[in-house]
PDB file of N, CA and C in Angstrom:
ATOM      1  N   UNK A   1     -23.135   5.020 -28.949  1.00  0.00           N
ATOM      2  CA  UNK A   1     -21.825   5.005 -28.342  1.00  0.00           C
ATOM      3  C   UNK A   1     -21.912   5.665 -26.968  1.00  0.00           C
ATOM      4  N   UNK A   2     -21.158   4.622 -26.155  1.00  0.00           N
ATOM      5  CA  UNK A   2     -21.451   5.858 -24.875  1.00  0.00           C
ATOM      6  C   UNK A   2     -19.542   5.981 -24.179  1.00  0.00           C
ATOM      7  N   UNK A   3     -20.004   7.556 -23.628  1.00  0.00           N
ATOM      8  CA  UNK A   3     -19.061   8.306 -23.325  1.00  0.00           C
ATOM      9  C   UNK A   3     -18.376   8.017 -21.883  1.00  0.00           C
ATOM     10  N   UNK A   4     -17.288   7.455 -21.605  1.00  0.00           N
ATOM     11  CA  UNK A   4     -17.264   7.411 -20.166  1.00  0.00           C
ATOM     12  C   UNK A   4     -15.858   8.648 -20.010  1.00  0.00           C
ATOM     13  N   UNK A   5     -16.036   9.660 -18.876  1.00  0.00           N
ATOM     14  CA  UNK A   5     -15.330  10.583 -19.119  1.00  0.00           C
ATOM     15  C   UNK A   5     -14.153   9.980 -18.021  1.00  0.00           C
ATOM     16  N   UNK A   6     -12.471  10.683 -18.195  1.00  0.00           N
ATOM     17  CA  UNK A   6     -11.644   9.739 -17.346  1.00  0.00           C
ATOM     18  C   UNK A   6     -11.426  10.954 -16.281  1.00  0.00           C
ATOM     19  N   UNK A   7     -11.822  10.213 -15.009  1.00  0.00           N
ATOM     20  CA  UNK A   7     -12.082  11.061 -14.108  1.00  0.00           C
ATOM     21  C   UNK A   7     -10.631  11.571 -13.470  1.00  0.00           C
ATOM     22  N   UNK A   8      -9.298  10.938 -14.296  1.00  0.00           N
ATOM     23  CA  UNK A   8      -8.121  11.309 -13.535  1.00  0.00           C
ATOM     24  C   UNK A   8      -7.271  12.257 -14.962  1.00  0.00           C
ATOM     25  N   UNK A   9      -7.221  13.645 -14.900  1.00  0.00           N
ATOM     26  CA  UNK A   9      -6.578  14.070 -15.722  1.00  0.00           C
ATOM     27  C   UNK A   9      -5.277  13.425 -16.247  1.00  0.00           C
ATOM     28  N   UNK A  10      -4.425  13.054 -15.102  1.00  0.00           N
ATOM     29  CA  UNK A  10      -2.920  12.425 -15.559  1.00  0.00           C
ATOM     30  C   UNK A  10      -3.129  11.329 -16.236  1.00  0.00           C
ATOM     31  N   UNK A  11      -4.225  10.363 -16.555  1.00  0.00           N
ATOM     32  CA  UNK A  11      -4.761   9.417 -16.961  1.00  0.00           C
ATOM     33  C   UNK A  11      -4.374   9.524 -18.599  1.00  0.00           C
ATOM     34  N   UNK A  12      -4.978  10.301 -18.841  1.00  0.00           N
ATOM     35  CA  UNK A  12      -5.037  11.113 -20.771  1.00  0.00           C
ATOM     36  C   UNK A  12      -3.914  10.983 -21.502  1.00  0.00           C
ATOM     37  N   UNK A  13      -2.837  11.447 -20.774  1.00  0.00           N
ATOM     38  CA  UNK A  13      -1.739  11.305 -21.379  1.00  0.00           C
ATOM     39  C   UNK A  13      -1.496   9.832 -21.869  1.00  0.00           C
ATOM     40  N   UNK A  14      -1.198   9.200 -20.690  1.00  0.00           N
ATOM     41  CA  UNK A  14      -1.201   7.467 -21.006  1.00  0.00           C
ATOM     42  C   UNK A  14      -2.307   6.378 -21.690  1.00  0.00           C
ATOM     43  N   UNK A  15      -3.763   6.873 -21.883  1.00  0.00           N
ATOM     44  CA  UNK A  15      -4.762   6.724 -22.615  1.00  0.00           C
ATOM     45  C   UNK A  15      -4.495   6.938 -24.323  1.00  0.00           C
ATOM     46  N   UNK A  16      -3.518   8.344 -24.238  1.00  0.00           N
ATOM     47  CA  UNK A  16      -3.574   8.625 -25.962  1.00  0.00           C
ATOM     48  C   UNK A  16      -2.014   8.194 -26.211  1.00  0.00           C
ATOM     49  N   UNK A  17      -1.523   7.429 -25.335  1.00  0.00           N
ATOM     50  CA  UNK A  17      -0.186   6.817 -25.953  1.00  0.00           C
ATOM     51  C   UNK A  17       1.384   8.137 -26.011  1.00  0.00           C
ATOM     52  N   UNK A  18       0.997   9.191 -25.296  1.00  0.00           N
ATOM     53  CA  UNK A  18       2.097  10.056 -25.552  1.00  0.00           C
ATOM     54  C   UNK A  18       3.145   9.449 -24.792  1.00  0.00           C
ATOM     55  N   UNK A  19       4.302  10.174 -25.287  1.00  0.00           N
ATOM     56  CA  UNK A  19       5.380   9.687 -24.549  1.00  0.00           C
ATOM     57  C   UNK A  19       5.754  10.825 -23.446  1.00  0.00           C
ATOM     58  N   UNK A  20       6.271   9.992 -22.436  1.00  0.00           N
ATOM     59  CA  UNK A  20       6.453  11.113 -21.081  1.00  0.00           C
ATOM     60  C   UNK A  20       7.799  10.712 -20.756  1.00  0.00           C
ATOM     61  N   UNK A  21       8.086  12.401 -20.213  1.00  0.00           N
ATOM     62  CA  UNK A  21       9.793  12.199 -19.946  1.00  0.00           C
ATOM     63  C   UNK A  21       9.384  11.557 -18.464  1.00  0.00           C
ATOM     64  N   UNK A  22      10.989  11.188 -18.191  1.00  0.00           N
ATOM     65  CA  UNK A  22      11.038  10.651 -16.704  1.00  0.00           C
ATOM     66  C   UNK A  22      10.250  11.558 -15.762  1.00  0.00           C
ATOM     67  N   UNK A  23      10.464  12.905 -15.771  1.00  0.00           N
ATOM     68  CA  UNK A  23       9.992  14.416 -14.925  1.00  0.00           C
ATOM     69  C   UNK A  23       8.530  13.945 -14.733  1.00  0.00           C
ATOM     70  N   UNK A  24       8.050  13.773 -15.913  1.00  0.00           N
ATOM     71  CA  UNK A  24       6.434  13.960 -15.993  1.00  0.00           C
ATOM     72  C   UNK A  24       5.559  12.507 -15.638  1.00  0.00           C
ATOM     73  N   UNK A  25       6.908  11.597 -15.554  1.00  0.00           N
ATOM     74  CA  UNK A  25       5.872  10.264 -15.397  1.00  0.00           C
ATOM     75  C   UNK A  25       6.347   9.874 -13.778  1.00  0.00           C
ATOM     76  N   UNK A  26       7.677  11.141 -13.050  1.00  0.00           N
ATOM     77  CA  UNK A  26       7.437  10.573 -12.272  1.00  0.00           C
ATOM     78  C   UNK A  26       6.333  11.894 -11.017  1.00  0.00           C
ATOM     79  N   UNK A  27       5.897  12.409 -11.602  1.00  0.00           N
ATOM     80  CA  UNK A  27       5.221  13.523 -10.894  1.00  0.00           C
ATOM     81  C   UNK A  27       3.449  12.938 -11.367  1.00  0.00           C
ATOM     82  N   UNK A  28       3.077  12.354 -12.587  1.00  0.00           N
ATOM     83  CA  UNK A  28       1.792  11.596 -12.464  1.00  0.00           C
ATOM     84  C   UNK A  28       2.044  10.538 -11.510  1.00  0.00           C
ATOM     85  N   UNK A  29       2.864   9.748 -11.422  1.00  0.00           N
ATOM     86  CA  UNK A  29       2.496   8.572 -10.386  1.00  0.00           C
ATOM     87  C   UNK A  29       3.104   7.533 -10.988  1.00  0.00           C
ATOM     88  N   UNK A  30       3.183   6.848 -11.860  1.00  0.00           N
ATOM     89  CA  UNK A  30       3.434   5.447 -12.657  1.00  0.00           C
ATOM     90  C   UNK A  30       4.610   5.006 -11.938  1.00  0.00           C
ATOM     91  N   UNK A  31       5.476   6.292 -11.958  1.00  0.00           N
ATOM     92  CA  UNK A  31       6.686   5.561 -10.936  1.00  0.00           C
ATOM     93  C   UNK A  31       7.129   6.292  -9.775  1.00  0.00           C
ATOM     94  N   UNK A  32       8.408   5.913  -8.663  1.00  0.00           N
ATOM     95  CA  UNK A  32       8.360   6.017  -7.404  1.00  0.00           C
ATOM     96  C   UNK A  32      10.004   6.911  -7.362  1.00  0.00           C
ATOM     97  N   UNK A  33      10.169   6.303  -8.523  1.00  0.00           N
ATOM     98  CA  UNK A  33      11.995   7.135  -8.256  1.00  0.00           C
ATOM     99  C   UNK A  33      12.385   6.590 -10.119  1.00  0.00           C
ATOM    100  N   UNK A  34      13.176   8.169 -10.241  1.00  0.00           N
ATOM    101  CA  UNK A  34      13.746   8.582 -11.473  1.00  0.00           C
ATOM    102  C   UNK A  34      15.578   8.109 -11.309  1.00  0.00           C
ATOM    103  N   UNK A  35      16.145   7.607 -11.749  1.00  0.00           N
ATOM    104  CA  UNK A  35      17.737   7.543 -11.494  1.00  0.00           C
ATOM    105  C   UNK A  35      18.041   8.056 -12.621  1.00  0.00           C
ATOM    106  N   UNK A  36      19.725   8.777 -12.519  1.00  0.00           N
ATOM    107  CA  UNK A  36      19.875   9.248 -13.797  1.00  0.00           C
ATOM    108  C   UNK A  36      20.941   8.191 -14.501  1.00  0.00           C
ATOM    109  N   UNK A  37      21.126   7.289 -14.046  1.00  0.00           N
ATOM    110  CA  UNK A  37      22.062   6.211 -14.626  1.00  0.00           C
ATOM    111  C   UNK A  37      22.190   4.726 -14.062  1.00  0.00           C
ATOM    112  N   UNK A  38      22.850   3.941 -14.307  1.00  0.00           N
ATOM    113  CA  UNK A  38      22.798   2.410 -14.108  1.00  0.00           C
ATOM    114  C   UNK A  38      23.754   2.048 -12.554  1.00  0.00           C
ATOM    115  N   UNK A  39      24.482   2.893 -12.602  1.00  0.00           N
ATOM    116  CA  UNK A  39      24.651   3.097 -10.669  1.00  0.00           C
ATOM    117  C   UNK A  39      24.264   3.550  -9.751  1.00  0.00           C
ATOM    118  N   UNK A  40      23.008   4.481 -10.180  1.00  0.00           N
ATOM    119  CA  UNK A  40      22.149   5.266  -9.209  1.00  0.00           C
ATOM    120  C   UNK A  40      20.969   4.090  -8.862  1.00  0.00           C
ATOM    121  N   UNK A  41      20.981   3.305 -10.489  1.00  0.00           N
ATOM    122  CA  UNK A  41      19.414   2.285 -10.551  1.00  0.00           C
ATOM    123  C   UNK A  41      20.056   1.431  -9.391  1.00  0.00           C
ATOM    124  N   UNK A  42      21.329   1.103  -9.392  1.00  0.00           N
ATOM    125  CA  UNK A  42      21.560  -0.483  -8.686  1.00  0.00           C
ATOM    126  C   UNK A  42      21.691  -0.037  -7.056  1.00  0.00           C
ATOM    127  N   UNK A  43      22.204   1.404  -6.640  1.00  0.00           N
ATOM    128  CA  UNK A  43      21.922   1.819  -5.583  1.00  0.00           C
ATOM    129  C   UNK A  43      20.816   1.726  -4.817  1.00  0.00           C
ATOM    130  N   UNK A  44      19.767   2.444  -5.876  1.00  0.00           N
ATOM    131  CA  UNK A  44      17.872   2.338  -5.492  1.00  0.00           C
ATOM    132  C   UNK A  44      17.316   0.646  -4.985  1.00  0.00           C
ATOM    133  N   UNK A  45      18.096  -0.344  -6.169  1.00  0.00           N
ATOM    134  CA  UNK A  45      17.439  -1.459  -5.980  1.00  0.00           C
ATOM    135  C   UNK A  45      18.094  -2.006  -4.368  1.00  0.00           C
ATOM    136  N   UNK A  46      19.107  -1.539  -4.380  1.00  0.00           N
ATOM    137  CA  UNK A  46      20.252  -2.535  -3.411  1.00  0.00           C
ATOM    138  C   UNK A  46      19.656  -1.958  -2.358  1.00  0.00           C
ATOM    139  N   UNK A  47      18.876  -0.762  -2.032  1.00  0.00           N
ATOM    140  CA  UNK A  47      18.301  -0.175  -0.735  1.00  0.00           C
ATOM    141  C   UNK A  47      17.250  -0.521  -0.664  1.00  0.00           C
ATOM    142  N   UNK A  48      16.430  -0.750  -1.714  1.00  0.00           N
ATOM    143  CA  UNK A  48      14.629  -1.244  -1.808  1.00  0.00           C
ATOM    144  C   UNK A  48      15.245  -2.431  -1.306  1.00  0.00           C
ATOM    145  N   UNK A  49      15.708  -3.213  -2.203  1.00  0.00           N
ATOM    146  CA  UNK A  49      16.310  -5.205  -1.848  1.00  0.00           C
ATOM    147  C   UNK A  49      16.109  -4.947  -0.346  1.00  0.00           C
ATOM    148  N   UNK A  50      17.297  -4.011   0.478  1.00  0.00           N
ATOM    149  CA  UNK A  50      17.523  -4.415   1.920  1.00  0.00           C
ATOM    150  C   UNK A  50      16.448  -4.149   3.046  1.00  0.00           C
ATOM    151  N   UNK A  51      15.339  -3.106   2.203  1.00  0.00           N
ATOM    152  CA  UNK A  51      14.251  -2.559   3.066  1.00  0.00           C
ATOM    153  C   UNK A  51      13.137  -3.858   3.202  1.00  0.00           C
ATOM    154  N   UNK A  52      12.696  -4.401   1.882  1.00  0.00           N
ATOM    155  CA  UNK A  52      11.973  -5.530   1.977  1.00  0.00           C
ATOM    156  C   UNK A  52      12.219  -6.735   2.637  1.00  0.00           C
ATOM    157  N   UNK A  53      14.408  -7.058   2.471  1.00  0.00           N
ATOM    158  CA  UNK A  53      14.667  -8.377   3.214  1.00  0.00           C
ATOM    159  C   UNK A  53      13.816  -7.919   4.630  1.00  0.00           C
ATOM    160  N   UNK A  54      14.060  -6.676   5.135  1.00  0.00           N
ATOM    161  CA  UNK A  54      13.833  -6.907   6.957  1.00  0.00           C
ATOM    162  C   UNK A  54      12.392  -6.369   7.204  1.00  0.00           C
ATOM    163  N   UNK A  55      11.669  -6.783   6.565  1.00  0.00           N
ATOM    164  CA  UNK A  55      10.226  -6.462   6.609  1.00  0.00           C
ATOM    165  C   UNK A  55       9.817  -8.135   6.861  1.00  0.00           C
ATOM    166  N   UNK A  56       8.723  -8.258   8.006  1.00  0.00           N
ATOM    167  CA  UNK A  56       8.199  -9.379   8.384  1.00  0.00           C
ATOM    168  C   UNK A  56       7.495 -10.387   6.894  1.00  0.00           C
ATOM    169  N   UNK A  57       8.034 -11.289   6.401  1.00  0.00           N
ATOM    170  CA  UNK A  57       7.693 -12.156   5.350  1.00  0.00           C
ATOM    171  C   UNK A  57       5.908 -12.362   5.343  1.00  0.00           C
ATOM    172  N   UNK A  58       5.496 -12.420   6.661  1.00  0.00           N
ATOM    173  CA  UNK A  58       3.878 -12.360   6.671  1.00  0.00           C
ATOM    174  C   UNK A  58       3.298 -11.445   6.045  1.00  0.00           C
ATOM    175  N   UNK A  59       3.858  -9.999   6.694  1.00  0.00           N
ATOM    176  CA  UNK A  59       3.032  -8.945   6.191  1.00  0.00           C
ATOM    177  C   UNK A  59       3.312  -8.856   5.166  1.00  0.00           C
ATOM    178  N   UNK A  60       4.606  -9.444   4.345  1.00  0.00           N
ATOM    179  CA  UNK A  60       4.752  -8.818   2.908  1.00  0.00           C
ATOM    180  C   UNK A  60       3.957  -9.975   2.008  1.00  0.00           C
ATOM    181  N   UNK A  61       3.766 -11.668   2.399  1.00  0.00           N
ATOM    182  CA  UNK A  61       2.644 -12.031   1.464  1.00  0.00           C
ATOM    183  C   UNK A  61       1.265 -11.644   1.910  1.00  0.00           C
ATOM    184  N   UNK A  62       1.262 -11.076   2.752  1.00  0.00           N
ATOM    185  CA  UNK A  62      -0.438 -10.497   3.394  1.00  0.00           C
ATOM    186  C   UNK A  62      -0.715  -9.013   1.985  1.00  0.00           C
ATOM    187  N   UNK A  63       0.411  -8.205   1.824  1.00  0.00           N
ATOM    188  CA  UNK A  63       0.264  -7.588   0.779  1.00  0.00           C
ATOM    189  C   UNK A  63      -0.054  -7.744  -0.808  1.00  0.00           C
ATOM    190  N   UNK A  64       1.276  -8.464  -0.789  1.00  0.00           N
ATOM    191  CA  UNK A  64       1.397  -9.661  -2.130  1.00  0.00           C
ATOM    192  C   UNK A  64      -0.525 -10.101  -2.354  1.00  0.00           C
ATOM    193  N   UNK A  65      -0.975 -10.289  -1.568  1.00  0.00           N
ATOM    194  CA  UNK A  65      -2.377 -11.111  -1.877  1.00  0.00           C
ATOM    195  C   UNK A  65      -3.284  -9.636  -1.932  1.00  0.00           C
ATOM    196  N   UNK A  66      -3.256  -9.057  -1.210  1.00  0.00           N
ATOM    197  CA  UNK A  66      -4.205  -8.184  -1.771  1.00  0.00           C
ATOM    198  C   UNK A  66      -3.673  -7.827  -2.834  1.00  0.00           C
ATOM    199  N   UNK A  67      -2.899  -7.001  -3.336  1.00  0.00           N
ATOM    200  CA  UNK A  67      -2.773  -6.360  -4.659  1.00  0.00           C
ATOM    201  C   UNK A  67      -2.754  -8.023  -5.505  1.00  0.00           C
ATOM    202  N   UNK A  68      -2.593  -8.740  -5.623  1.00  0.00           N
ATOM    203  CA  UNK A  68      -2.992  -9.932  -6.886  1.00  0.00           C
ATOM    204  C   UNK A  68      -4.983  -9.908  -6.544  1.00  0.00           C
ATOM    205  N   UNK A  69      -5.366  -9.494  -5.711  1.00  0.00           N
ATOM    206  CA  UNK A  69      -6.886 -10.106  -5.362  1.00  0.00           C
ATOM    207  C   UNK A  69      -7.703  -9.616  -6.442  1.00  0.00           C
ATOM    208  N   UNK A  70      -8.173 -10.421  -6.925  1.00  0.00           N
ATOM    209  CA  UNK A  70      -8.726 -10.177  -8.111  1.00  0.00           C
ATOM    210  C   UNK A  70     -10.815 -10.285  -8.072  1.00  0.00           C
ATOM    211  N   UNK A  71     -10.971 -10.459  -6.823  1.00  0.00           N
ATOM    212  CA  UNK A  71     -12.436 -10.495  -6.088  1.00  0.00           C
ATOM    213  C   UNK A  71     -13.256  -9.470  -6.476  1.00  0.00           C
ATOM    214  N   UNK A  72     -12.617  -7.662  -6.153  1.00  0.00           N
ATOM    215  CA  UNK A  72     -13.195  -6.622  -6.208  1.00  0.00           C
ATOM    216  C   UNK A  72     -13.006  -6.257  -7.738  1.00  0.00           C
ATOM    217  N   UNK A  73     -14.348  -6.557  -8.182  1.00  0.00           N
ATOM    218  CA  UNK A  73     -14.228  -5.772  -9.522  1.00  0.00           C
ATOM    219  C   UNK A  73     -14.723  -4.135  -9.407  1.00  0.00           C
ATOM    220  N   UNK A  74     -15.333  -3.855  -8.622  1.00  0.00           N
ATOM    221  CA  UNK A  74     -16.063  -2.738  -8.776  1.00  0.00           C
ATOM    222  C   UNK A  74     -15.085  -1.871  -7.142  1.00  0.00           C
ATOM    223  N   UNK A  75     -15.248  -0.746  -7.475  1.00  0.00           N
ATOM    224  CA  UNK A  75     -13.858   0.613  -6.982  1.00  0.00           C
ATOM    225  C   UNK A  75     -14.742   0.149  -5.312  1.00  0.00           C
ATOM    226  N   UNK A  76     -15.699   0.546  -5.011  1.00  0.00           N
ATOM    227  CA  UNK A  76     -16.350   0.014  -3.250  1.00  0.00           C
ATOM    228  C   UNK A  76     -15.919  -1.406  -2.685  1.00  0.00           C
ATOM    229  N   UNK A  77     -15.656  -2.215  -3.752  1.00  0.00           N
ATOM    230  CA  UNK A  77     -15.330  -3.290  -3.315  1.00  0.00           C
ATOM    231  C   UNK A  77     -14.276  -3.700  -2.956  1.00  0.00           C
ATOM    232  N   UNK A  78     -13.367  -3.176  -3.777  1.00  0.00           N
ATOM    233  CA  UNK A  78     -11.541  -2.653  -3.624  1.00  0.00           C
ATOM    234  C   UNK A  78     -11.859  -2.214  -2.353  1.00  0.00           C
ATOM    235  N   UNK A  79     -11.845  -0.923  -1.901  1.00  0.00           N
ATOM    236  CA  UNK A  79     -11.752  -0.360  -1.091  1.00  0.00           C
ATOM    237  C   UNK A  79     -12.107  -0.688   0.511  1.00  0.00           C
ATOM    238  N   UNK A  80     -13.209  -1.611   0.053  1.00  0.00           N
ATOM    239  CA  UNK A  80     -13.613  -2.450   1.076  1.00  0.00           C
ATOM    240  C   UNK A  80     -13.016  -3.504   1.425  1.00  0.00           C
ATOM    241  N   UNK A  81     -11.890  -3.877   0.636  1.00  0.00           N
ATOM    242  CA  UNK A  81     -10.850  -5.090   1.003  1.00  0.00           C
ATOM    243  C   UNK A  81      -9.831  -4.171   1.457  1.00  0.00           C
ATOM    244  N   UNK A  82     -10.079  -3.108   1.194  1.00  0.00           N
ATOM    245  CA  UNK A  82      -8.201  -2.161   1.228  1.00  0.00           C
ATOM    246  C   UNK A  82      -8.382  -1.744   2.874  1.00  0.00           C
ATOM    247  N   UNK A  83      -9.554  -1.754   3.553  1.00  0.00           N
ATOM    248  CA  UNK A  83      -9.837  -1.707   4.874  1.00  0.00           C
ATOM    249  C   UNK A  83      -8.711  -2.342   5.784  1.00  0.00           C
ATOM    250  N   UNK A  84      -8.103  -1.688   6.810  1.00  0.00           N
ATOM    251  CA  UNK A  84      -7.555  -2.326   7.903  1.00  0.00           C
ATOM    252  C   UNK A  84      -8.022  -3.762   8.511  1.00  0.00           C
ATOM    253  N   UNK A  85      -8.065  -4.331   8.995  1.00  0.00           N
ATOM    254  CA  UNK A  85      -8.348  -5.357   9.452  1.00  0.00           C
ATOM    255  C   UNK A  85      -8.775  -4.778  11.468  1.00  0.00           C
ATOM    256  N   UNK A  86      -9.728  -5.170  11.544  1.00  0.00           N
ATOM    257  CA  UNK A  86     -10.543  -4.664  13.060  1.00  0.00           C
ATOM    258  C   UNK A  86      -9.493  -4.997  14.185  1.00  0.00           C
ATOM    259  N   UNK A  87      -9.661  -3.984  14.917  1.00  0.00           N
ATOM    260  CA  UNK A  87      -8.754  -4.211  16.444  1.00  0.00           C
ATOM    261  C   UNK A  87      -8.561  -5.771  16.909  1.00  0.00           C
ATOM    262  N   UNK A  88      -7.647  -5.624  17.406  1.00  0.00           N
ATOM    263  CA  UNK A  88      -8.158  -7.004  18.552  1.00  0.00           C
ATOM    264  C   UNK A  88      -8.946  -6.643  19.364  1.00  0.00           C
ATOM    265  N   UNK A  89      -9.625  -7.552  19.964  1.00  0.00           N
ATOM    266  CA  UNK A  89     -10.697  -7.222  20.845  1.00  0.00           C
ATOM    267  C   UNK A  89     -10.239  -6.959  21.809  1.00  0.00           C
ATOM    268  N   UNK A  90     -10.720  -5.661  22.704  1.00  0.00           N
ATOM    269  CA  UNK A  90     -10.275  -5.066  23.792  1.00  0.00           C
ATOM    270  C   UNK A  90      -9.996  -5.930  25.181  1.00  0.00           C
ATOM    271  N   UNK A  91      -8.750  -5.841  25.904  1.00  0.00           N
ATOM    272  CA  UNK A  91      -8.611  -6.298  26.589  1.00  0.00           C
ATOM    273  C   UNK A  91      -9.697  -6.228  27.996  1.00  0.00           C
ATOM    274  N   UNK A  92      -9.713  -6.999  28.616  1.00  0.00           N
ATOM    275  CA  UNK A  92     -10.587  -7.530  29.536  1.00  0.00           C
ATOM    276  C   UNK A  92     -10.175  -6.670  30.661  1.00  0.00           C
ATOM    277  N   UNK A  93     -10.630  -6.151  31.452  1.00  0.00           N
ATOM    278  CA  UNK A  93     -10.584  -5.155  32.944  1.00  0.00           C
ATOM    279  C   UNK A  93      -9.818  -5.922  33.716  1.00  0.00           C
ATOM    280  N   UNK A  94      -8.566  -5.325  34.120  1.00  0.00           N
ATOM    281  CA  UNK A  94      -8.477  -6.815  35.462  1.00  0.00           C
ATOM    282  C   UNK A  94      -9.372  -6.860  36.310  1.00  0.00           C
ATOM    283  N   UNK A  95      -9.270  -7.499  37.048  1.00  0.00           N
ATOM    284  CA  UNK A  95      -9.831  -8.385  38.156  1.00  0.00           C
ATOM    285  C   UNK A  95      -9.610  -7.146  39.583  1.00  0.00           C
ATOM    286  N   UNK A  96     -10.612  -6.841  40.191  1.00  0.00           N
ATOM    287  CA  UNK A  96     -10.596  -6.014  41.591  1.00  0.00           C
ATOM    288  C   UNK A  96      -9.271  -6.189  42.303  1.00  0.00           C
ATOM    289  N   UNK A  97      -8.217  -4.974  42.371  1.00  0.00           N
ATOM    290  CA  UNK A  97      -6.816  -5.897  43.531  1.00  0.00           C
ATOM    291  C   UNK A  97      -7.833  -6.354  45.102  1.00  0.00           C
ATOM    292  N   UNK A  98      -6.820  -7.672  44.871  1.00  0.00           N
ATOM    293  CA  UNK A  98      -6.765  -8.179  46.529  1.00  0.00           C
ATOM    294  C   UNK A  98      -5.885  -7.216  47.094  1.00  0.00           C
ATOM    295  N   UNK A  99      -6.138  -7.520  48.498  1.00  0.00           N
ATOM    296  CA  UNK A  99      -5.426  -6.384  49.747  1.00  0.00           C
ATOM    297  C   UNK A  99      -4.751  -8.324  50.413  1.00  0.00           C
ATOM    298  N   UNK A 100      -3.568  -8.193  49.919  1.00  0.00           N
ATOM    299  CA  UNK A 100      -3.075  -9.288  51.247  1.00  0.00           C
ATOM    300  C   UNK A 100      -3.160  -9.104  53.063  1.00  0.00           C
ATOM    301  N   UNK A 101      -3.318  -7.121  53.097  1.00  0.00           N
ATOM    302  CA  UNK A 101      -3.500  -6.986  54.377  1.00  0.00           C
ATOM    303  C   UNK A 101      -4.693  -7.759  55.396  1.00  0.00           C
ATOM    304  N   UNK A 102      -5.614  -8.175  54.388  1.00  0.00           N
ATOM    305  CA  UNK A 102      -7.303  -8.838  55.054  1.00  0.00           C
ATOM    306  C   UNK A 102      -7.931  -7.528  55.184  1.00  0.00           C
ATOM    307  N   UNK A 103      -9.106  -7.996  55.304  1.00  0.00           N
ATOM    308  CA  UNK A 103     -10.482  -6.591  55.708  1.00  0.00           C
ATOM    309  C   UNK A 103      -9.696  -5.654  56.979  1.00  0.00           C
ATOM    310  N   UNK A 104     -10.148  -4.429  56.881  1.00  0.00           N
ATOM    311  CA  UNK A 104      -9.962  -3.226  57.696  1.00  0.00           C
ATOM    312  C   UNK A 104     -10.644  -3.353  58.546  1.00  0.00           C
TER     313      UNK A 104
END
């Protein structure tokens, strides 16, 4: 049998099936915001909804595709897709100014 140890403590909890209050699952990570009722939830959504409508539709399926990318199996390889994408290539020097005055 071999042992693989879980290198993320907050991991354990959700590994052995415990149950976690809102407090504790939202301080591991799993989630982003706790509401304490069904008008606070529709508030959260109705502000997430309006943040995403005005976000450029490109960048949000440019996201959409990485997190579905299913390429990187191994954690270097992820990470190596999770990379920025390289500068544009540096703009070109202008050109020496002309003097409309003519030579000195």
């Amino acid at each position: 049998m071999t042992f693989t140890p879980v290198r993320t403590p907050r991991a354990v909890p959700m590994l052995l099936g415990e149950k976690l209050d809102a407090a504790r699952a939202l301080e591991m990570g799993p989630f982003t915001v706790v509401v304490p009722d069904a008008d606070a939830l529709a508030a959260v959504l109705a502000e997430r909804t309006a943040a995403l409508r005005d976000k450029p539709r490109e960048a949000l399926l440019a996201v959409k595709s990485l997190l579905r990318d299913e390429t990187a199996t191994t954690v270097p390889a992820r990470l190596d897709l999770d990379q920025p994408h390289p500068a544009e290539p540096a703009a070109q020097p202008a050109p020496a100014a002309l003097s409309l005055a003519g030579p000195r």
